[in-house]
Structures are given as C-alpha cells and as structure tokens.
C-alpha atoms as a PDB file:
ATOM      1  CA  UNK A   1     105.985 106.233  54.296  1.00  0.00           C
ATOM      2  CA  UNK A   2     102.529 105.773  55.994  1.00  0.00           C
ATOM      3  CA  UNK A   3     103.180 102.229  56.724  1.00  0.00           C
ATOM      4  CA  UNK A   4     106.592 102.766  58.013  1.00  0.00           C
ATOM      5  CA  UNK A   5     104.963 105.649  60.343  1.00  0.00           C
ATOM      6  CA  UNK A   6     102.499 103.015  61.274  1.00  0.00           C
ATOM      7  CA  UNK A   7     104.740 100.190  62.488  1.00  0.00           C
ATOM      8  CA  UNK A   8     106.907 102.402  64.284  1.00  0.00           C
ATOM      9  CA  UNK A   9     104.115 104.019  66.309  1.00  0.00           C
ATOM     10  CA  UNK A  10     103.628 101.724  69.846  1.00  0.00           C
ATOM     11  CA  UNK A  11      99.871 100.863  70.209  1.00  0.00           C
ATOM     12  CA  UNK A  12      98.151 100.982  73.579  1.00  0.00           C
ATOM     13  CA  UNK A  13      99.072  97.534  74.510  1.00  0.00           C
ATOM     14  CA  UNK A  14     102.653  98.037  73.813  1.00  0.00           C
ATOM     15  CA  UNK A  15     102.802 100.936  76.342  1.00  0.00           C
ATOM     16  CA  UNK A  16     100.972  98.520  78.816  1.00  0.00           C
ATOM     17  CA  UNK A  17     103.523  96.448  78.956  1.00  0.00           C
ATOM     18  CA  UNK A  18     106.189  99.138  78.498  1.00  0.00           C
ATOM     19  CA  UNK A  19     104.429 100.379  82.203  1.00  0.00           C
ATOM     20  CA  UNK A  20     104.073  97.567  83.911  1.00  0.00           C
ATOM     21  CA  UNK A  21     107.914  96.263  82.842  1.00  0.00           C
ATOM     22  CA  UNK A  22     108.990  99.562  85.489  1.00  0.00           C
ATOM     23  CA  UNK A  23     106.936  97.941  88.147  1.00  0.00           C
ATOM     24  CA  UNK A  24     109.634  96.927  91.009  1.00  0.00           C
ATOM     25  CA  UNK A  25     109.407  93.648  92.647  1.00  0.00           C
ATOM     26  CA  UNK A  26     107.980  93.704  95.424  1.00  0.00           C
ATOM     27  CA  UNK A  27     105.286  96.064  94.658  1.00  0.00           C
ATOM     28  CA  UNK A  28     101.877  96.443  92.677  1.00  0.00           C
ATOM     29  CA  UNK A  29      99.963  98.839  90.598  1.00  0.00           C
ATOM     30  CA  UNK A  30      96.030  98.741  89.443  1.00  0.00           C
ATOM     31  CA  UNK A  31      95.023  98.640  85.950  1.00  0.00           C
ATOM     32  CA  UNK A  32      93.268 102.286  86.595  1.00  0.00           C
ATOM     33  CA  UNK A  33      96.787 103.789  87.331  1.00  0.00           C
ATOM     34  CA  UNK A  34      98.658 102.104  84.341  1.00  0.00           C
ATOM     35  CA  UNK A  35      95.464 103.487  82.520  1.00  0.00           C
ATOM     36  CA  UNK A  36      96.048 107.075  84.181  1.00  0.00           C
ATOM     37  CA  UNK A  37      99.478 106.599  83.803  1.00  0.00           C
ATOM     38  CA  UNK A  38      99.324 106.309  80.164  1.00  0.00           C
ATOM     39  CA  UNK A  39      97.169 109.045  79.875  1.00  0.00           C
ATOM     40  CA  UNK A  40      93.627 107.251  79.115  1.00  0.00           C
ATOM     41  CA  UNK A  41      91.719 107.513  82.724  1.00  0.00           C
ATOM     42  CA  UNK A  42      89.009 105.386  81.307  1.00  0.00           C
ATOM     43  CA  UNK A  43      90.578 102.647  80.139  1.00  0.00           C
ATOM     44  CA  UNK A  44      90.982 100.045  82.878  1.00  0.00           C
ATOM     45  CA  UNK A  45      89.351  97.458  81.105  1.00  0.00           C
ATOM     46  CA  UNK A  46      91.590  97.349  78.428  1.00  0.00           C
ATOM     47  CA  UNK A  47      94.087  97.192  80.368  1.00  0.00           C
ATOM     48  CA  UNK A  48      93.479  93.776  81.591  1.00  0.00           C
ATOM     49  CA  UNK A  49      92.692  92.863  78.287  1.00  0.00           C
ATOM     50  CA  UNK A  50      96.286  93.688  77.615  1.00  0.00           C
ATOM     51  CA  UNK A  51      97.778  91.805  80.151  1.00  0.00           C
ATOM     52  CA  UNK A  52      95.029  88.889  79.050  1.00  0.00           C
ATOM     53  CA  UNK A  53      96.569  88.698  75.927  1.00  0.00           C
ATOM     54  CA  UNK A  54      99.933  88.131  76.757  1.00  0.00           C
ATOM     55  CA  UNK A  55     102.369  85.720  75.292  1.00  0.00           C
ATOM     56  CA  UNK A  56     103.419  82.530  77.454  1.00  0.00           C
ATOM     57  CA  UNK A  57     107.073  83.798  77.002  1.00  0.00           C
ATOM     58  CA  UNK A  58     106.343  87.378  77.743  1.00  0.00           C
ATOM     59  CA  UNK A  59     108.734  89.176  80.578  1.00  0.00           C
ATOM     60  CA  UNK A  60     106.349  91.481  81.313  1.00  0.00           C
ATOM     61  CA  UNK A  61     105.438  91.013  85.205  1.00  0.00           C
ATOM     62  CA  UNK A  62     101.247  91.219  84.746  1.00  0.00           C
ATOM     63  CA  UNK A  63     101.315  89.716  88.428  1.00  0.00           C
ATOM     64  CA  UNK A  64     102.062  92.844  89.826  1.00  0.00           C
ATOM     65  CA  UNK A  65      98.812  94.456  88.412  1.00  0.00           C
ATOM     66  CA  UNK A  66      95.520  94.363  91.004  1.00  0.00           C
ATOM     67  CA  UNK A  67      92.591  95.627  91.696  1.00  0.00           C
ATOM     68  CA  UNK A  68      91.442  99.130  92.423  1.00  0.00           C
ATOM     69  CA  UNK A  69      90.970  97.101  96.133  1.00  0.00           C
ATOM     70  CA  UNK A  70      94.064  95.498  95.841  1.00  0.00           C
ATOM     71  CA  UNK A  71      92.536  92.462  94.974  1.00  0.00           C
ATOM     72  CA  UNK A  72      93.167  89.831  92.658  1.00  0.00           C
ATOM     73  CA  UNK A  73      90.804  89.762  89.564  1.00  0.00           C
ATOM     74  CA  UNK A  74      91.078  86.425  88.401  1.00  0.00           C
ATOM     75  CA  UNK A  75      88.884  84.410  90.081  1.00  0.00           C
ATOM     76  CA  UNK A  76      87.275  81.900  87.705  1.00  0.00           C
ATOM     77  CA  UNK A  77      89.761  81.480  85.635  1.00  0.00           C
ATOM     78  CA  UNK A  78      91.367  78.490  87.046  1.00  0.00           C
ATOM     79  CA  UNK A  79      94.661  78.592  88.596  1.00  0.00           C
ATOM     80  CA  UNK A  80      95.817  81.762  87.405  1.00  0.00           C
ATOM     81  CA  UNK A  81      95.007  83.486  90.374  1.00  0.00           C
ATOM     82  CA  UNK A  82      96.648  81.276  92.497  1.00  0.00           C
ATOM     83  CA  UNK A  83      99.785  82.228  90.663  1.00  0.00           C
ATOM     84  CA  UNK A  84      99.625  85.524  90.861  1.00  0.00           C
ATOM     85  CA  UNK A  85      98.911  85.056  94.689  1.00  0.00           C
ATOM     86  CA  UNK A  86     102.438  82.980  94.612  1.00  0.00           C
ATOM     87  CA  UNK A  87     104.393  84.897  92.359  1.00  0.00           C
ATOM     88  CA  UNK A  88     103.311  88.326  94.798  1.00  0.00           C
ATOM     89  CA  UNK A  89     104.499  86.205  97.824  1.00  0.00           C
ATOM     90  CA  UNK A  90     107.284  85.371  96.632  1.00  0.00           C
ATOM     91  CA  UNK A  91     108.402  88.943  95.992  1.00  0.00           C
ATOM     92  CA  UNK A  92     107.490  89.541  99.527  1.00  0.00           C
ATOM     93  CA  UNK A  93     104.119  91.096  99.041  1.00  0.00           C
ATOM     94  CA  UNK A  94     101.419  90.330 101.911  1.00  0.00           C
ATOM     95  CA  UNK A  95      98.191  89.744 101.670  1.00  0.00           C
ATOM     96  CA  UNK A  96      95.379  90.807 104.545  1.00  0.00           C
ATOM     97  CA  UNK A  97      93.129  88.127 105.501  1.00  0.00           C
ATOM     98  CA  UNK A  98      90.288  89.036 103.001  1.00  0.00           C
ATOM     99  CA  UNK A  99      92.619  88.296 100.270  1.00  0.00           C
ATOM    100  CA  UNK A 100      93.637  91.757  99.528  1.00  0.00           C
ATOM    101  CA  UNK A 101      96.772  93.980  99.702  1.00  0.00           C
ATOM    102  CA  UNK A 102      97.428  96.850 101.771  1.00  0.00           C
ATOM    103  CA  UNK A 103      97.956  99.894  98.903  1.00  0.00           C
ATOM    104  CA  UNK A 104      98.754 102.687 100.907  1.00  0.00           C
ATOM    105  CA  UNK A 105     102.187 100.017 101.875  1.00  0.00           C
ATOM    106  CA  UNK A 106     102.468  98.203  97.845  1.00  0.00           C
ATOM    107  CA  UNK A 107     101.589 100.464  95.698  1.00  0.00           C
ATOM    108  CA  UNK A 108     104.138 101.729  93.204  1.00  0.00           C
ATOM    109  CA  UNK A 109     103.857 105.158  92.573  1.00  0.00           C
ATOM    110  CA  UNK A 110     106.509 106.064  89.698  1.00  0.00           C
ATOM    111  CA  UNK A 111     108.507 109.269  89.834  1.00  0.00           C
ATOM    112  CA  UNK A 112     107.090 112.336  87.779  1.00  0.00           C
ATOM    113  CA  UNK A 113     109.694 113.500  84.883  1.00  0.00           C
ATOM    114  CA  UNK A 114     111.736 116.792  85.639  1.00  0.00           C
END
C-alpha cells in the first residue's frame, strides 16, 4: 500500500507543470508566483529547474514563465531564449525595448477558488 500511496501522490514538478498548463496564451507568469501559487514561496529556483527538465515532447507551455522583471532568464544557453522571445510574440506578447515585458499588462493572475 505504501508504494501505491507513493506513485499516486504528484511531486513538486508535476504540479509545476500542472500550473503552468492553466497559463493562457497570450500571457506570462514568474517562477516566484507558480512557486507562491503552489504554496512554497521560496522555491523559485526549483521551479526553473522544473521547467529545465522538461521533455522535448512535453505540452507544457514553459515559455510563458519569466522573470520576477519580466525578463527572460535564459541567456547563455544558446538559442533557447530566442525561442521563448518568438514563441511570446507569437502569442501576441510585447516586449519593451530593454527586453522585458510589461507585468502589470501580461501577467496572469489565476482566479481564487470559491
């Protein structure tokens, strides 16, 4: 029974990408507020790391997680944050000349239960 319980229980990456799967096109969250959001305020970093990790064939839409400035946080690692740069302007998402997108207009803030 304790390894049934176990497999059946979602780990913290699992509600990552449970999260960021509810983010709209269109619009962008930080990987503090998926880490608020899933109640662990401190956990930013792994947060990325979940995203890092991601599968090639994944359909979970990690491009629509930035910065705490709105920024893109993959610089130096290759092309990947040209990508993301495309993939955001492609849902219609702007970017301000210093490379960075206007919160207060993208961010997704997702409805609170009841």
């Amino acid at each position: 029974m304790t390894g049934e319980r176990a497999t059946s229980r979602k780990t913290f990456y699992d509600r990552v990408y449970e999260f960021v799967r509810q983010v709209p096109a269109g619009q962008v969250v930080t990987y503090g507020q998926v880490a608020v959001e899933l109640g662990s305020p401190a956990a930013a970093r792994a947060v990325g790391y979940a995203l890092h990790f991601l599968p090639g064939n994944s359909d979970v839409p990690w491009w629509r997680v930035v910065n705490a400035g709105g920024g893109i946080s993959l610089r130096g690692r290759g092309e990947a944050a040209e990508v993301q740069r495309r993939l955001l302007e492609g849902e219609a998402v702007e970017f301000q000349h210093e490379g960075r997108i206007d919160l207060r207009r993208y961010r997704w803030i997702p409805e609170s239960p009841g």
